[in-house]
C-alpha atoms as a PDB file:
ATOM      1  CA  UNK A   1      29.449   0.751  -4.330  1.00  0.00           C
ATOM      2  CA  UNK A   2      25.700   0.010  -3.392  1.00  0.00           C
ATOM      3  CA  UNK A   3      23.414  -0.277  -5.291  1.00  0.00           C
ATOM      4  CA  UNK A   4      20.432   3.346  -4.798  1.00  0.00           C
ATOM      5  CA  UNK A   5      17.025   2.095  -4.736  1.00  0.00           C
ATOM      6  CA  UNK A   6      14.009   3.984  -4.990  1.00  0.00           C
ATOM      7  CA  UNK A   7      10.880   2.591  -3.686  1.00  0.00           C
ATOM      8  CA  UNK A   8       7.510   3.625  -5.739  1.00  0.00           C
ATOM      9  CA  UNK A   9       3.963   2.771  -4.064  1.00  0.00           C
ATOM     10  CA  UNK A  10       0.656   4.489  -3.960  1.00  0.00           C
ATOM     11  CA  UNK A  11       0.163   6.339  -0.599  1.00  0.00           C
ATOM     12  CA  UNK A  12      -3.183   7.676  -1.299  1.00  0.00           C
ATOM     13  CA  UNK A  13      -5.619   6.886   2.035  1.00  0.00           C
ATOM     14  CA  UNK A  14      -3.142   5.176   3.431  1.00  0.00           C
ATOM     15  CA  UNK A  15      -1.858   6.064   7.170  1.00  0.00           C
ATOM     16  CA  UNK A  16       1.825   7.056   7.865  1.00  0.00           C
ATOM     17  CA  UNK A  17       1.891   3.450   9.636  1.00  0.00           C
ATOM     18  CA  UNK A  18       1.004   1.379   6.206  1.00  0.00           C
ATOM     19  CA  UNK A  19       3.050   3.350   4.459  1.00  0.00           C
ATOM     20  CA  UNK A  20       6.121   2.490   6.770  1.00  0.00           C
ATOM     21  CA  UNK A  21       4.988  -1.704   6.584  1.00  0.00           C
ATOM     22  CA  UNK A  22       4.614  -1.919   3.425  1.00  0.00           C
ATOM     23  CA  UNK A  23       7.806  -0.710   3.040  1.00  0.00           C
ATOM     24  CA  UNK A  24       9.473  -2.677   5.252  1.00  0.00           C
ATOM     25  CA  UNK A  25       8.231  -5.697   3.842  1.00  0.00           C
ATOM     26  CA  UNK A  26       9.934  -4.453   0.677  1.00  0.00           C
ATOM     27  CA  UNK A  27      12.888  -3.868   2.569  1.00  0.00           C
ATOM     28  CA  UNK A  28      12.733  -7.166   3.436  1.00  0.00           C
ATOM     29  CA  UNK A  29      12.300  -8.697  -0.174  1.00  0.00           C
ATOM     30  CA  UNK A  30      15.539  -6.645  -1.288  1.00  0.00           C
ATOM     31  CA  UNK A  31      17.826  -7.999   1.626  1.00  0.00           C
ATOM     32  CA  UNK A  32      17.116 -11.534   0.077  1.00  0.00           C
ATOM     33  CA  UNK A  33      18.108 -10.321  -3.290  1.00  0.00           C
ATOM     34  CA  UNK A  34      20.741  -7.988  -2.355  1.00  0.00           C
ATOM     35  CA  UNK A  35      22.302  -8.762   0.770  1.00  0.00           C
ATOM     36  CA  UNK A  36      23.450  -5.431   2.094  1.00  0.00           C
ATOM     37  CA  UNK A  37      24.998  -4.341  -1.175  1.00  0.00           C
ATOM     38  CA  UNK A  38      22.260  -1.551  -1.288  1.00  0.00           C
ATOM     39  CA  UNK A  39      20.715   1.689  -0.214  1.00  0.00           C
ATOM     40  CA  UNK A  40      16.972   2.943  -0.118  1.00  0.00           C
ATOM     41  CA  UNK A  41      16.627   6.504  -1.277  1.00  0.00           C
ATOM     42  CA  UNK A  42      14.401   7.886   1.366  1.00  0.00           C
ATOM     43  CA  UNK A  43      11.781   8.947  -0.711  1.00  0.00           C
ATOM     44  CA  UNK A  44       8.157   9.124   2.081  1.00  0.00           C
ATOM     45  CA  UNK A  45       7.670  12.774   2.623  1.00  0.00           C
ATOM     46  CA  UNK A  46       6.459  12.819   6.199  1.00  0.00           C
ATOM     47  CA  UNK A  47       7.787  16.475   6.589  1.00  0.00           C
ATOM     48  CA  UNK A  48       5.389  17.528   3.358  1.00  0.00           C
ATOM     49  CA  UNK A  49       4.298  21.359   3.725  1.00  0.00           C
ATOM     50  CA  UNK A  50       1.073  20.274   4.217  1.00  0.00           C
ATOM     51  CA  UNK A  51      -0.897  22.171   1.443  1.00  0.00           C
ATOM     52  CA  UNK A  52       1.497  20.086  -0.777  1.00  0.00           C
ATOM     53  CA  UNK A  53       0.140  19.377  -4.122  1.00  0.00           C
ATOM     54  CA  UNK A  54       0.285  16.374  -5.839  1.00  0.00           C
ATOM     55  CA  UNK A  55       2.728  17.323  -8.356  1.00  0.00           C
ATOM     56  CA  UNK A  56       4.711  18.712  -5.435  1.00  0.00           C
ATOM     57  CA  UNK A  57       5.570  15.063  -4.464  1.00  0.00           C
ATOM     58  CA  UNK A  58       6.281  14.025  -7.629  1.00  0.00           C
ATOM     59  CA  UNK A  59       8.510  16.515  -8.271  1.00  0.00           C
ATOM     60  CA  UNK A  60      10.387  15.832  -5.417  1.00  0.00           C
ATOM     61  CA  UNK A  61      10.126  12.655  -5.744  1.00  0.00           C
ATOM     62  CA  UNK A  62      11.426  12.502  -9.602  1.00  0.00           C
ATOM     63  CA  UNK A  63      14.691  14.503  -8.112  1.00  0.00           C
ATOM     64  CA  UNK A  64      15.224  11.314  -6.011  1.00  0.00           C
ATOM     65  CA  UNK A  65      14.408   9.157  -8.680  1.00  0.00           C
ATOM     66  CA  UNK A  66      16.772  10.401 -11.209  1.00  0.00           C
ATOM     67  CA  UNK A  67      19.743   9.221  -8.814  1.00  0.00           C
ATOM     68  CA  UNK A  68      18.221   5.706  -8.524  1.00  0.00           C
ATOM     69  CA  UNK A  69      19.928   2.109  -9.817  1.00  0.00           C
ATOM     70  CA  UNK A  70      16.953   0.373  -9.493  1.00  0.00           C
ATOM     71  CA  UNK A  71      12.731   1.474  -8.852  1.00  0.00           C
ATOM     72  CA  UNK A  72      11.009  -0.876  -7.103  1.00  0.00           C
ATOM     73  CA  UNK A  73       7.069  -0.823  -7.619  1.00  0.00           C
ATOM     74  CA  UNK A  74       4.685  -2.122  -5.063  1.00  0.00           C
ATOM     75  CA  UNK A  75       1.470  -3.999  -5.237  1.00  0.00           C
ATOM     76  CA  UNK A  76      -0.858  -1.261  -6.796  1.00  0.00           C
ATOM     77  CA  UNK A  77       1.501   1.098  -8.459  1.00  0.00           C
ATOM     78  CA  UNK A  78      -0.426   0.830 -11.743  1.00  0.00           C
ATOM     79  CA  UNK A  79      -3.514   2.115 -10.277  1.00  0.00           C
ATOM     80  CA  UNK A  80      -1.837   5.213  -8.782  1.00  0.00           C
ATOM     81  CA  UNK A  81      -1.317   8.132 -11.034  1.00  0.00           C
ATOM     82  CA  UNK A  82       2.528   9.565  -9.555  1.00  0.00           C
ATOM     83  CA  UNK A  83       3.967   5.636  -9.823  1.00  0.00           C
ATOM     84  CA  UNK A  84       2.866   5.252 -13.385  1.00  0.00           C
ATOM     85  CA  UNK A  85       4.343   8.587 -14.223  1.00  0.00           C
ATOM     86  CA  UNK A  86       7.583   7.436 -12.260  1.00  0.00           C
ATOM     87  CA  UNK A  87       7.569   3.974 -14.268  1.00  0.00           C
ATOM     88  CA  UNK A  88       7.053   6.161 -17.574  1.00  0.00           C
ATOM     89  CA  UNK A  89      10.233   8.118 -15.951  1.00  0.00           C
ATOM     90  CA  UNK A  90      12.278   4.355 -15.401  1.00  0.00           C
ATOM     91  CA  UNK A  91      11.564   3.473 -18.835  1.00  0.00           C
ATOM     92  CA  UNK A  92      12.512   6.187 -20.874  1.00  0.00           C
ATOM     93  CA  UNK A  93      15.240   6.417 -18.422  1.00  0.00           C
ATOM     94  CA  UNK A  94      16.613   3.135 -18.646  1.00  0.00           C
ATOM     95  CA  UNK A  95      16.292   3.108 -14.811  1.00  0.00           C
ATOM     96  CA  UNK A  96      16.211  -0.810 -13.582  1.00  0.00           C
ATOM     97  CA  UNK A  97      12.398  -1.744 -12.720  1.00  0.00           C
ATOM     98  CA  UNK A  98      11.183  -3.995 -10.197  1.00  0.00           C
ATOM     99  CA  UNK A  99       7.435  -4.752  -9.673  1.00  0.00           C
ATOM    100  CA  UNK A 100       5.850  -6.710  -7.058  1.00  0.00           C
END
């Protein structure tokens, strides 16, 4: 069974096109540690109703979550209010974290 990842990064001001990079440089990162023995929950709303609130992603985004193995944080996530509330969410959780 592979292992359900969940990738958490601030997306704030950032194009569609970073968004996508700096996720495949993650992607990247996890092959080393994991081989193919795992899944990314697709988790980048590009599809978002677009008078989406804030809290609309992160509900949406702590459905996803909740299915997760592991939550993998990128560069930033501290500063960004949704990834701190989905790191509150992995520790409480006991959901495996993973920052960069």
């Amino acid at each position: 069974m592979k292992i359900k990842i969940f990738i958490s990064q601030p997306m704030a001001n950032k194009s569609n096109e970073e968004i996508e990079q700096e996720r495949q440089e993650i992607k990247k990162l996890l092959d080393q540690k994991y081989g193919d023995n795992y899944e990314i929950i697709d988790s980048f709303f590009k599809d978002a109703p677009h008078d989406a609130r804030p809290l609309w992603f992160l509900g949406k985004s702590f459905e996803l979550l909740s299915t997760a193995d592991v939550c993998v944080f990128a560069k930033g996530w501290e500063n960004a209010r949704g990834c701190i509330m989905e790191h509150l969410a992995c520790e409480n959780y006991k959901i495996t974290i993973w920052e960069m």
